[in-house]
Protein backbone atom coordinates (compact mmCIF):
# COMPACT_ATOMS: atom_id res chain seq x y z
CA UNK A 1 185.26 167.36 243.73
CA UNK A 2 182.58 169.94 242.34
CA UNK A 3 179.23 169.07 242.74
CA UNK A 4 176.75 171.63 241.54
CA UNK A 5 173.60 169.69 241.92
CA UNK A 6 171.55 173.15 242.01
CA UNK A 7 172.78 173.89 238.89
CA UNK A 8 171.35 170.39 236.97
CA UNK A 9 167.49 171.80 239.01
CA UNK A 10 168.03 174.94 237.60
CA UNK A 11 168.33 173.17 234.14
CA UNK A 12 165.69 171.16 234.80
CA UNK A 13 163.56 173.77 235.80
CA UNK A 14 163.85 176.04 232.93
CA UNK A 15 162.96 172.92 230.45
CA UNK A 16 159.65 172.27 232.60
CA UNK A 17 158.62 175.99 232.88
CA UNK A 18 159.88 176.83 229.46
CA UNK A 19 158.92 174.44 227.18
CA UNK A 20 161.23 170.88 226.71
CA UNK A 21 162.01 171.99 223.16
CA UNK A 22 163.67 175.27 223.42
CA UNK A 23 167.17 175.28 222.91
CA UNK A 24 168.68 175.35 226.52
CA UNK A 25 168.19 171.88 227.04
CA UNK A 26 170.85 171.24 223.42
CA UNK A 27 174.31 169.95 224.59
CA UNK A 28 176.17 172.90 222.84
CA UNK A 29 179.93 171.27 223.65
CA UNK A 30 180.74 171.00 220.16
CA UNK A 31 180.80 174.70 219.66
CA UNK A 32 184.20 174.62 221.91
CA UNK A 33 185.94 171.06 220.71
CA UNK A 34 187.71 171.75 217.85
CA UNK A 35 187.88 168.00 216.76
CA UNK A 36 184.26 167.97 217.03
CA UNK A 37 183.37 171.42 214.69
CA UNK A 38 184.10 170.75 211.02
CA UNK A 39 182.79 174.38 210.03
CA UNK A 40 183.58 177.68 211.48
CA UNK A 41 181.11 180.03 209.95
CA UNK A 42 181.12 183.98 210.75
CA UNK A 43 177.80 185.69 210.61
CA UNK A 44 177.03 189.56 210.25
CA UNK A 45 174.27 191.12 210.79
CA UNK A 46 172.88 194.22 209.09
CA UNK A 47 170.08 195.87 209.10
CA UNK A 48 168.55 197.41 206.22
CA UNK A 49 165.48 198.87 208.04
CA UNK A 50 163.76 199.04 211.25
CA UNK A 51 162.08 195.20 210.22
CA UNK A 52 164.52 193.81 207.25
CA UNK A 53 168.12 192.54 208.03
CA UNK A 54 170.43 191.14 206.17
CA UNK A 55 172.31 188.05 207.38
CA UNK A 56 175.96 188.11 205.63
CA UNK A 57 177.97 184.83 206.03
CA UNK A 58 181.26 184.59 205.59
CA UNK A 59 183.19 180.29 205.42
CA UNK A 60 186.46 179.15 204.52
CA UNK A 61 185.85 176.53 201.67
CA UNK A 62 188.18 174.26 203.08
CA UNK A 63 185.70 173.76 205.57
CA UNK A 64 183.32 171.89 203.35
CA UNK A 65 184.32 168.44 201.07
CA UNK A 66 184.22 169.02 197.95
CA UNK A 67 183.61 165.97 195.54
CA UNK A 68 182.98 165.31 191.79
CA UNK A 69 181.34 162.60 189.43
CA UNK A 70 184.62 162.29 186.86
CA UNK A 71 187.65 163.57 186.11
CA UNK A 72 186.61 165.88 183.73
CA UNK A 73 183.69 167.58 186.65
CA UNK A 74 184.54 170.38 188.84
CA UNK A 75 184.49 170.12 192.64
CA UNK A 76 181.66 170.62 194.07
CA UNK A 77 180.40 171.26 197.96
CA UNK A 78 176.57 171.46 198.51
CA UNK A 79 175.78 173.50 201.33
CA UNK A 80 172.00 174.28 203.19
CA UNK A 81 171.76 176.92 205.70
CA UNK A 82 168.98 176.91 207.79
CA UNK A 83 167.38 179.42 210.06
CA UNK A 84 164.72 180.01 212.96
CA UNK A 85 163.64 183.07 214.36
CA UNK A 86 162.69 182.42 218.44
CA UNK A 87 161.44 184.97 220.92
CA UNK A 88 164.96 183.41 223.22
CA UNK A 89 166.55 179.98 224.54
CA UNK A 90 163.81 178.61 226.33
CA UNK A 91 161.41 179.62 224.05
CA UNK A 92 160.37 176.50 221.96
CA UNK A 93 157.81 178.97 219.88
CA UNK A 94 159.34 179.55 215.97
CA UNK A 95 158.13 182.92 214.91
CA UNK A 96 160.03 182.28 211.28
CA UNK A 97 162.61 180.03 209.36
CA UNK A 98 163.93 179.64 206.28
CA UNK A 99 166.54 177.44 204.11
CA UNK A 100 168.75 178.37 201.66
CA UNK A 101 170.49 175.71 199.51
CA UNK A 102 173.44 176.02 196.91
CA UNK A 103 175.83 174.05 195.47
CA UNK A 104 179.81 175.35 194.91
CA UNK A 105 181.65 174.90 192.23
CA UNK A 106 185.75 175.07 192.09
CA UNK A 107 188.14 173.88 188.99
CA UNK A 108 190.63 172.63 191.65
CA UNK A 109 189.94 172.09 195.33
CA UNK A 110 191.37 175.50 196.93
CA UNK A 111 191.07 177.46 200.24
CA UNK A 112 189.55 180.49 199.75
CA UNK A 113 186.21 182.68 201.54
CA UNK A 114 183.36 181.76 200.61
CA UNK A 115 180.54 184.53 201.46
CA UNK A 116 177.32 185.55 200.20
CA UNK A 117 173.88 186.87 202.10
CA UNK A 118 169.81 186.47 202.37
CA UNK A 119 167.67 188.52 204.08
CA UNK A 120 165.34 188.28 207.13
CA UNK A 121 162.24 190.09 208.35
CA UNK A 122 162.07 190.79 211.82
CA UNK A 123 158.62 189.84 213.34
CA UNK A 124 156.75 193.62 214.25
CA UNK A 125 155.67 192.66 218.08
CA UNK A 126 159.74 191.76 218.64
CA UNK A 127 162.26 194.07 219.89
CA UNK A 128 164.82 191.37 220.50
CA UNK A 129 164.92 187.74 218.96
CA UNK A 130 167.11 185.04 218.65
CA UNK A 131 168.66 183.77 215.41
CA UNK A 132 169.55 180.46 215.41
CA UNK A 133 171.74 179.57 212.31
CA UNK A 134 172.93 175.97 211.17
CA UNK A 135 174.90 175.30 208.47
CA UNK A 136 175.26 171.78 206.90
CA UNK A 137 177.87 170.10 204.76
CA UNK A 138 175.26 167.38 202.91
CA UNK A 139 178.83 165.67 201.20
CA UNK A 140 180.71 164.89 204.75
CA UNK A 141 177.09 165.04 206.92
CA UNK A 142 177.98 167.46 209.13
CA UNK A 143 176.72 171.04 210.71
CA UNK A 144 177.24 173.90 212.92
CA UNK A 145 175.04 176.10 214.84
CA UNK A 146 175.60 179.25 215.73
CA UNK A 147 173.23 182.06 217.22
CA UNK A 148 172.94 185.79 217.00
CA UNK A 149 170.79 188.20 219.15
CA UNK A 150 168.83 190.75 216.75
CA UNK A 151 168.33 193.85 218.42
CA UNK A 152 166.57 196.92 217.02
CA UNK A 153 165.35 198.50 220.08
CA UNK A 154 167.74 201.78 219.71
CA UNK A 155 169.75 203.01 217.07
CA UNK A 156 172.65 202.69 219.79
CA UNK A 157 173.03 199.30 219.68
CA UNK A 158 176.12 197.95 218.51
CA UNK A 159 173.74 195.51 216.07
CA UNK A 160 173.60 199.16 213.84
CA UNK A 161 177.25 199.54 213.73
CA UNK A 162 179.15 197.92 210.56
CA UNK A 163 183.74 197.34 211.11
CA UNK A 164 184.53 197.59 207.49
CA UNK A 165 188.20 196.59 205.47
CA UNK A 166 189.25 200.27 203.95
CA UNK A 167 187.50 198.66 200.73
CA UNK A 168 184.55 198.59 202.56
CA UNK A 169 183.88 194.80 202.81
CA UNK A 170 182.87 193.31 206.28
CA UNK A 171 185.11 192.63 208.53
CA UNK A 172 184.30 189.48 210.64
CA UNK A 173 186.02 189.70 213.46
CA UNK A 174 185.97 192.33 216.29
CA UNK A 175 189.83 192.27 216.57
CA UNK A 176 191.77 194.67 214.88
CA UNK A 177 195.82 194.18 214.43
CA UNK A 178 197.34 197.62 214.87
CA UNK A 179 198.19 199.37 211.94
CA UNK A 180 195.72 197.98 209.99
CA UNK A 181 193.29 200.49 208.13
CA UNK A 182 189.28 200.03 208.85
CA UNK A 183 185.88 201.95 208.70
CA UNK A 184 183.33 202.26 211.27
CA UNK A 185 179.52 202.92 210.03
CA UNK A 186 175.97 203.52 210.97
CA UNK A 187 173.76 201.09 208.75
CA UNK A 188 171.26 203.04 209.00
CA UNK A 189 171.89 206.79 209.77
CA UNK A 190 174.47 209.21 207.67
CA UNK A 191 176.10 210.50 211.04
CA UNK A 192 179.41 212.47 210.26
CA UNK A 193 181.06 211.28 213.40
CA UNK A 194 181.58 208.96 216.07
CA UNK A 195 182.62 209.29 219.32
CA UNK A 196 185.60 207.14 220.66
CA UNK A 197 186.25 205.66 224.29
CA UNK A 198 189.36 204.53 224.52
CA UNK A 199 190.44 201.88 227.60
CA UNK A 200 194.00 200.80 228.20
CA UNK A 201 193.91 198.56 230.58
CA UNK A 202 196.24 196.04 232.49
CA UNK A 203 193.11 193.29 233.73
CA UNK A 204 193.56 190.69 236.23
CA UNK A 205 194.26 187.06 235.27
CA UNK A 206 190.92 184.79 236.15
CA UNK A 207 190.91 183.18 240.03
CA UNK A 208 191.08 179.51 240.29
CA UNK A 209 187.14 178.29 240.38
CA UNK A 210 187.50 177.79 244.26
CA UNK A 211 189.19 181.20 245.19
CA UNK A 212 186.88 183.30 247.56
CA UNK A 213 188.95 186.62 247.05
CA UNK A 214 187.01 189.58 245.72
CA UNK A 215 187.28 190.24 242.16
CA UNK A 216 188.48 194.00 241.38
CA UNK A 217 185.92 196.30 239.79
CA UNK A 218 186.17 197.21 236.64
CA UNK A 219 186.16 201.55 235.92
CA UNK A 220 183.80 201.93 233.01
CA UNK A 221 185.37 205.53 232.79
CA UNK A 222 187.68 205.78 229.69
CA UNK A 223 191.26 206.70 229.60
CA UNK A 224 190.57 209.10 227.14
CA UNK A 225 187.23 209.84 224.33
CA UNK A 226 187.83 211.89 221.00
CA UNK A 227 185.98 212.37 217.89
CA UNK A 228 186.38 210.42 214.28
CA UNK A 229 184.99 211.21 211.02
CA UNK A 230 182.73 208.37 209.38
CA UNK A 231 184.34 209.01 206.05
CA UNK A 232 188.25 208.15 206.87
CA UNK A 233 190.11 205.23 207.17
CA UNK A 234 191.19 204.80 210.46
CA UNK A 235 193.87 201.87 212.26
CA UNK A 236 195.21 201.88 215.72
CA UNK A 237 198.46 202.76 217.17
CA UNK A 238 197.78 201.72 220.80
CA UNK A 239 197.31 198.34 222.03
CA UNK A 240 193.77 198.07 224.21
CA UNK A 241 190.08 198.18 223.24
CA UNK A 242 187.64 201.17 221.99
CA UNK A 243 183.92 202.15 222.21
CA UNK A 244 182.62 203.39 219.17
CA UNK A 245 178.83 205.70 220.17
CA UNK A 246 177.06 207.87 218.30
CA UNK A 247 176.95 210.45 221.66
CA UNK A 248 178.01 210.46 225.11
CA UNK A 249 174.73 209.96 226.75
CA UNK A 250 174.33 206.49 226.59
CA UNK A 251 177.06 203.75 226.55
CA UNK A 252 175.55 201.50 224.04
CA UNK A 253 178.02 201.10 221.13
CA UNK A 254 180.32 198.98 218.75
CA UNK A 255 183.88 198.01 220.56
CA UNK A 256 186.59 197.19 218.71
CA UNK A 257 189.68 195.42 220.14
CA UNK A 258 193.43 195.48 219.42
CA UNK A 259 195.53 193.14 221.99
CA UNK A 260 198.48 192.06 219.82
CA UNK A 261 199.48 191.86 216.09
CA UNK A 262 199.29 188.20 216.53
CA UNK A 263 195.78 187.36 218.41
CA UNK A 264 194.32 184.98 218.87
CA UNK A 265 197.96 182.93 218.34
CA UNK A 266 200.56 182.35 220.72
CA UNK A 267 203.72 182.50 218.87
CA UNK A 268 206.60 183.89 220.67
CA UNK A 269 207.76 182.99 224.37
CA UNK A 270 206.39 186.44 225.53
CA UNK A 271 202.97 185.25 224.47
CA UNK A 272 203.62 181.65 226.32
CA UNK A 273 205.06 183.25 229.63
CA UNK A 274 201.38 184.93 231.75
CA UNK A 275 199.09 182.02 230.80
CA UNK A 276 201.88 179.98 232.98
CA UNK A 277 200.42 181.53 235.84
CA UNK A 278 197.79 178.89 235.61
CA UNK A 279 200.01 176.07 236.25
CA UNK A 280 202.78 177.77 238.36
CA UNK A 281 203.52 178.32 241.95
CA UNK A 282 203.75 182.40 242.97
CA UNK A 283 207.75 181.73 243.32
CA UNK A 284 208.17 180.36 239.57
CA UNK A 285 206.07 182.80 238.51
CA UNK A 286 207.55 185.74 239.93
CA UNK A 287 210.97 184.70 239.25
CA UNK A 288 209.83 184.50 235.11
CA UNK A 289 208.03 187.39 235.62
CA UNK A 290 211.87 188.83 236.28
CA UNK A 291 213.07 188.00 232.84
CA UNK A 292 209.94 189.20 230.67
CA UNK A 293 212.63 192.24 229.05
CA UNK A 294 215.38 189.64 228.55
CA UNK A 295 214.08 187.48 225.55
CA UNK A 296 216.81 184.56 225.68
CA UNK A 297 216.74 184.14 229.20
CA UNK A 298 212.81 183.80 229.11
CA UNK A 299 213.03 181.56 226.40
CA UNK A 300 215.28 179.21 228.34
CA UNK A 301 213.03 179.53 231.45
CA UNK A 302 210.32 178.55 229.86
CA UNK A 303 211.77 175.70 228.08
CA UNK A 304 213.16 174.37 230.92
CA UNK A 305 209.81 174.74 232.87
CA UNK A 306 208.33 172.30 230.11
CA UNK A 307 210.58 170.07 229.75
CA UNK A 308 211.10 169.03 234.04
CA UNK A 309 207.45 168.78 233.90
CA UNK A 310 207.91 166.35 230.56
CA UNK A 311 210.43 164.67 231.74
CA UNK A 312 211.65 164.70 228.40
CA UNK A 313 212.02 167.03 225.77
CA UNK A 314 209.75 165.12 223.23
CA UNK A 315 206.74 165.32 226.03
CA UNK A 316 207.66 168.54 226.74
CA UNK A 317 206.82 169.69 223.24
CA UNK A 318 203.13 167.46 223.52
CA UNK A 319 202.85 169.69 226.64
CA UNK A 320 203.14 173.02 225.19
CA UNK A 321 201.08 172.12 222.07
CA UNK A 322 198.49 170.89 224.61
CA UNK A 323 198.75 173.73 226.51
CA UNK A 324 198.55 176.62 224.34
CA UNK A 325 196.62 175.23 221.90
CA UNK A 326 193.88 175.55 224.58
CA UNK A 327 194.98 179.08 225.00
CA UNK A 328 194.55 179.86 221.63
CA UNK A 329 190.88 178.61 221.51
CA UNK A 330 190.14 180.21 224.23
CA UNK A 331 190.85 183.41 222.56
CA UNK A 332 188.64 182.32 219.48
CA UNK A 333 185.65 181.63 221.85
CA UNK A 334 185.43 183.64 225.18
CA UNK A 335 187.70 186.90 224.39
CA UNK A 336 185.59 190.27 224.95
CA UNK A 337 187.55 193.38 226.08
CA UNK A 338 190.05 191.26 227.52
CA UNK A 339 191.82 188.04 226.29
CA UNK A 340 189.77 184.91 226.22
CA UNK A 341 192.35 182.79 227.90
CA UNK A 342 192.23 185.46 230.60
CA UNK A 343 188.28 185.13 231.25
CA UNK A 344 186.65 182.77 233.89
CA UNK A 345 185.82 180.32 230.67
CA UNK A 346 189.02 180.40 230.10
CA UNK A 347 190.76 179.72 232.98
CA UNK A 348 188.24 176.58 233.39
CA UNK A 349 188.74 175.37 229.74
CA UNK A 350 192.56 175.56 229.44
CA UNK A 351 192.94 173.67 232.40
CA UNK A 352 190.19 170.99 231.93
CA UNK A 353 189.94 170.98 228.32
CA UNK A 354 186.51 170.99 226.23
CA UNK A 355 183.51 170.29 228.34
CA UNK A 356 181.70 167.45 227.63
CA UNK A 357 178.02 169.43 228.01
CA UNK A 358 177.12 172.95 227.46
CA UNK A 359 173.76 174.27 228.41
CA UNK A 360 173.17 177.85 227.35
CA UNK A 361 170.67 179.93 228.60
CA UNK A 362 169.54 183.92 228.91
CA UNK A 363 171.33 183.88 231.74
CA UNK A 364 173.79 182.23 231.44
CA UNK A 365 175.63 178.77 230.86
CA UNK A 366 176.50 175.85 232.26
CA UNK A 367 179.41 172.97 231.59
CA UNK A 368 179.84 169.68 232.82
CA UNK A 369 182.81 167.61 232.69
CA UNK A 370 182.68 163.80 233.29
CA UNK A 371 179.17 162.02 233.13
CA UNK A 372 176.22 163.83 234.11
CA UNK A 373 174.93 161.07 236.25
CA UNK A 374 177.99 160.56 237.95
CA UNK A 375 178.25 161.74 241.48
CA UNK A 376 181.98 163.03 240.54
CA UNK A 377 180.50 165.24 237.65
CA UNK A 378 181.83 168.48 238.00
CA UNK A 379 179.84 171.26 237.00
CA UNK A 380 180.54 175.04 236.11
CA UNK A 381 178.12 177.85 236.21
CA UNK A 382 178.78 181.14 234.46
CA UNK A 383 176.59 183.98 234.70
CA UNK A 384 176.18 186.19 231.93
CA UNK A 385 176.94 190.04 232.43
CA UNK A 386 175.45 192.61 231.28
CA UNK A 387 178.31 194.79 229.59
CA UNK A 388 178.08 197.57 227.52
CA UNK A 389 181.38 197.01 225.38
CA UNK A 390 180.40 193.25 224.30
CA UNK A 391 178.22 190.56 224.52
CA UNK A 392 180.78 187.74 225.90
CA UNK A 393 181.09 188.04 228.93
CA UNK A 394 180.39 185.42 231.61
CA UNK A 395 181.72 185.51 235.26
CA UNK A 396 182.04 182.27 237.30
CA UNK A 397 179.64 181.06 240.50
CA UNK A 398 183.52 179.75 242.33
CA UNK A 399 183.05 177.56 245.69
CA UNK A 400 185.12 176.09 247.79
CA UNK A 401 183.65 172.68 246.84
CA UNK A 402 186.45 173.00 243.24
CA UNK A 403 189.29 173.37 245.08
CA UNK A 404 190.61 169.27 245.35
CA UNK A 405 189.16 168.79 241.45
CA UNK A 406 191.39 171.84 240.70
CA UNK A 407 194.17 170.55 242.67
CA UNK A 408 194.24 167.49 241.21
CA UNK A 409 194.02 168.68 238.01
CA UNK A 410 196.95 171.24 238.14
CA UNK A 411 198.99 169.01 239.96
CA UNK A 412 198.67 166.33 236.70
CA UNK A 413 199.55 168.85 234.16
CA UNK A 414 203.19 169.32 236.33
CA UNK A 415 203.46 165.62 236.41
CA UNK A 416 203.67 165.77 232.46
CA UNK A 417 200.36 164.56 231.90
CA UNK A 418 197.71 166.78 229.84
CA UNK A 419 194.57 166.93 231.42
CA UNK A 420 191.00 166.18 229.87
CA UNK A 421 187.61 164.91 230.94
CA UNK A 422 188.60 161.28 229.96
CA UNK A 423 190.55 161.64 233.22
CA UNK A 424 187.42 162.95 234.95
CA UNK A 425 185.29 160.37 233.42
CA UNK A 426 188.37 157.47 234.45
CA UNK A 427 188.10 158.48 238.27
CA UNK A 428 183.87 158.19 237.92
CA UNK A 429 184.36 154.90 236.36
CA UNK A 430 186.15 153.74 239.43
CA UNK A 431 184.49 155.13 241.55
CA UNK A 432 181.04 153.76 240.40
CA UNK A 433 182.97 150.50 240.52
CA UNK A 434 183.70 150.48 243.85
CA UNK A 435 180.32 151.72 244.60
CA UNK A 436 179.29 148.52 243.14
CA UNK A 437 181.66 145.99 244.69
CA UNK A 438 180.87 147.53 248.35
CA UNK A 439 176.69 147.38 248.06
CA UNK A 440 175.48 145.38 250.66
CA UNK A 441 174.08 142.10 248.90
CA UNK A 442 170.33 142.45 248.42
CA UNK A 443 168.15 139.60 249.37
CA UNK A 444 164.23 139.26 247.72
């Protein structure tokens, strides 16, 4: 049972020193429950001088509810995005906002990308500010936020650097399936080259939350750096991540990633076999481990792993869908150069499932699972790091104190049962119960 008490003070603390209105103290947990986020915006920012930027957005319409008065109407989706401007998290101050409202029309309801832009003006005391970014369905009711660090303190930063399609649209995403033509710009300077880091790298699954090994250092020395020209289509032919720069003097940069055609899915039994580590002993692992070049027999290993821990093979299949379903959103949310389901969010969130609070701060975040006021609450800190190739990446505070949570939590998934906080949350319910039936009667 994890108790991170000091982690609810530090909370606390920020909101008193900070201001009780900045937006650390939000419960962020619908940004990683997929039942609970209706939208999935992208945003992109560019900047079109040292003090505009432009703020592209990019939704697919089948995200919205579209409605109309008669039969003869089209379908329409009204939409409001609104914006603030903040100095950071815990910063309650607004230094601007804005709202943009528009309604979309289609003939017949359709899934398709809807995109479009408005600009910003960055305040001129700021270096760095926070966007914060909600977008509303008004038809269904419902919104996501989202929030994007502006940066314009060098020309290095990897806010400067634009991944374009080879017809130069945006490209959303930082993940780039091999083979697949791109462009790389400057938004702001007519450089004729880049300079290219590239890192192939085998990276260490995460360590159970209670593990007290040292984690390996990572070599920020690339495998190899070579020169591109700004005016070709280029595409990958190795599987790993690179660092665009404009020089070699600083590492400041845009990184672009290619782990496998298929990212973030997991659709063969190749894909399903290392995230099994998770749930395995060292012996089942290293004996699938054995069979990753024979196809068929991993296929059958894996199969059969799922379906003793079903029980049958009906359960078995809820298991896997369970199972790497969470994979796969881990990849949308916490991948940086290395697969999200590999990270120390990951590790946490495929096992326990969506949190059921997320507190975000400059420094980091936290997530708790189970009620907050419950002395069985478990509670996750993750630090953020300060990386040069992306912006994602968190490393966990582990103790000692996880290791019977974690335990019991592994040891449910290989009875056949798929673990959640409703289990945490059933185990504080009895608890509290028999909390209550054992007081000692109180006399006034």
């Amino acid at each position: 049972m994890a108790k991170k008490w000091w982690i609810l003070l530090l909370i606390i603390g920020l909101a008193e020193c900070r201001g009780p209105e900045g937006l650390q103290t939000n419960n962020l947990s619908y940004l990683y429950n997929e039942q609970e986020v209706g939208l999935r915006p992208q945003f992109f920012i560019e900047p079109e001088s040292d003090t505009l930027f432009k703020v592209l957005y990019q939704v697919e319409t089948d995200n919205f509810l579209y409605s109309r008065l008669s039969d003869e109407a089209e379908y329409e989706a009204r939409i409001r995005i609104e914006y603030r401007i903040l100095p950071s998290l815990e910063s309650s101050q607004i230094l601007d906002s804005g709202l943009i409202a528009f309604n979309h029309r289609m003939p017949a309801v359709r899934n398709e990308l809807l995109s479009g832009s408005f600009n910003i003006r960055m305040p001129d005391d700021q270096e760095k500010v926070l966007l914060y970014l909600k977008v509303r369905d008004l038809n269904r009711g419902s919104s996501q936020a989202n929030f994007k660090w502006i940066n314009n303190q060098s020309y290095h930063a990897s806010s400067y650097f634009q991944v374009l399609d080879s017809a130069g649209n945006y490209l959303f995403k930082e993940h780039i399936p091999q083979g697949l033509p791109f462009q790389v710009k400057h938004s702001l300077l007519d450089n004729k080259t880049f300079y290219v880091s590239y890192y192939d790298r085998d990276f260490p699954l995460a360590l159970p939350p209670y593990s007290s090994m040292e984690e390996s250092s990572f070599n920020i020395q690339p495998d190899t750096t070579f020169v591109v020209p700004t005016d070709q289509d280029l595409s990958f032919r190795a599987e790993g991540f690179y660092h665009f720069r404009l020089d070699t003097t600083q590492w400041s940069g845009q990184t672009v990633y290619n782990f496998y055609p298929e990212f973030p899915y997991v659709n063969n039994h190749r894909r399903m076999a290392e995230p099994l580590r998770y749930l395995t002993t060292q012996k089942e692992y290293s004996e699938m481990l054995e069979l990753m070049d024979n196809p068929e027999e991993l296929k059958t290993w894996i199969d059969d792993f799922w379906i003793r821990k079903g029980g049958t093979a009906e359960r078995a299949r809820s298991l896997v869908a369970a199972y790497y379903k969470r994979v796969e959103e881990a990849n949308r949310n916490f991948s940086s150069y290395l697969e999200g389901w590999k990270t120390d969010r990951g590790i946490v969130y495929i096992i326990y499932g969506p949190p059921n609070a997320v507190y975000r701060s400059s420094s980091g975040e936290a997530w708790v699972y189970g009620n907050e006021n419950s002395a069985l609450s478990y509670y996750f800190n993750f630090i953020h790091l300060d990386n040069p190739f992306t912006d994602n990446d968190y490393s966990l505070e582990r103790s000692n104190q996880y290791r019977y949570g974690w335990g019991q939590a592994i040891e449910a998934w290989r009875r056949g049962h798929i673990y959640n906080s409703k289990d945490i949350r059933r185990e504080q319910d009895d608890y509290d119960q028999l909390q209550y039936r054992s007081r000692s009667p109180m006399w006034y």
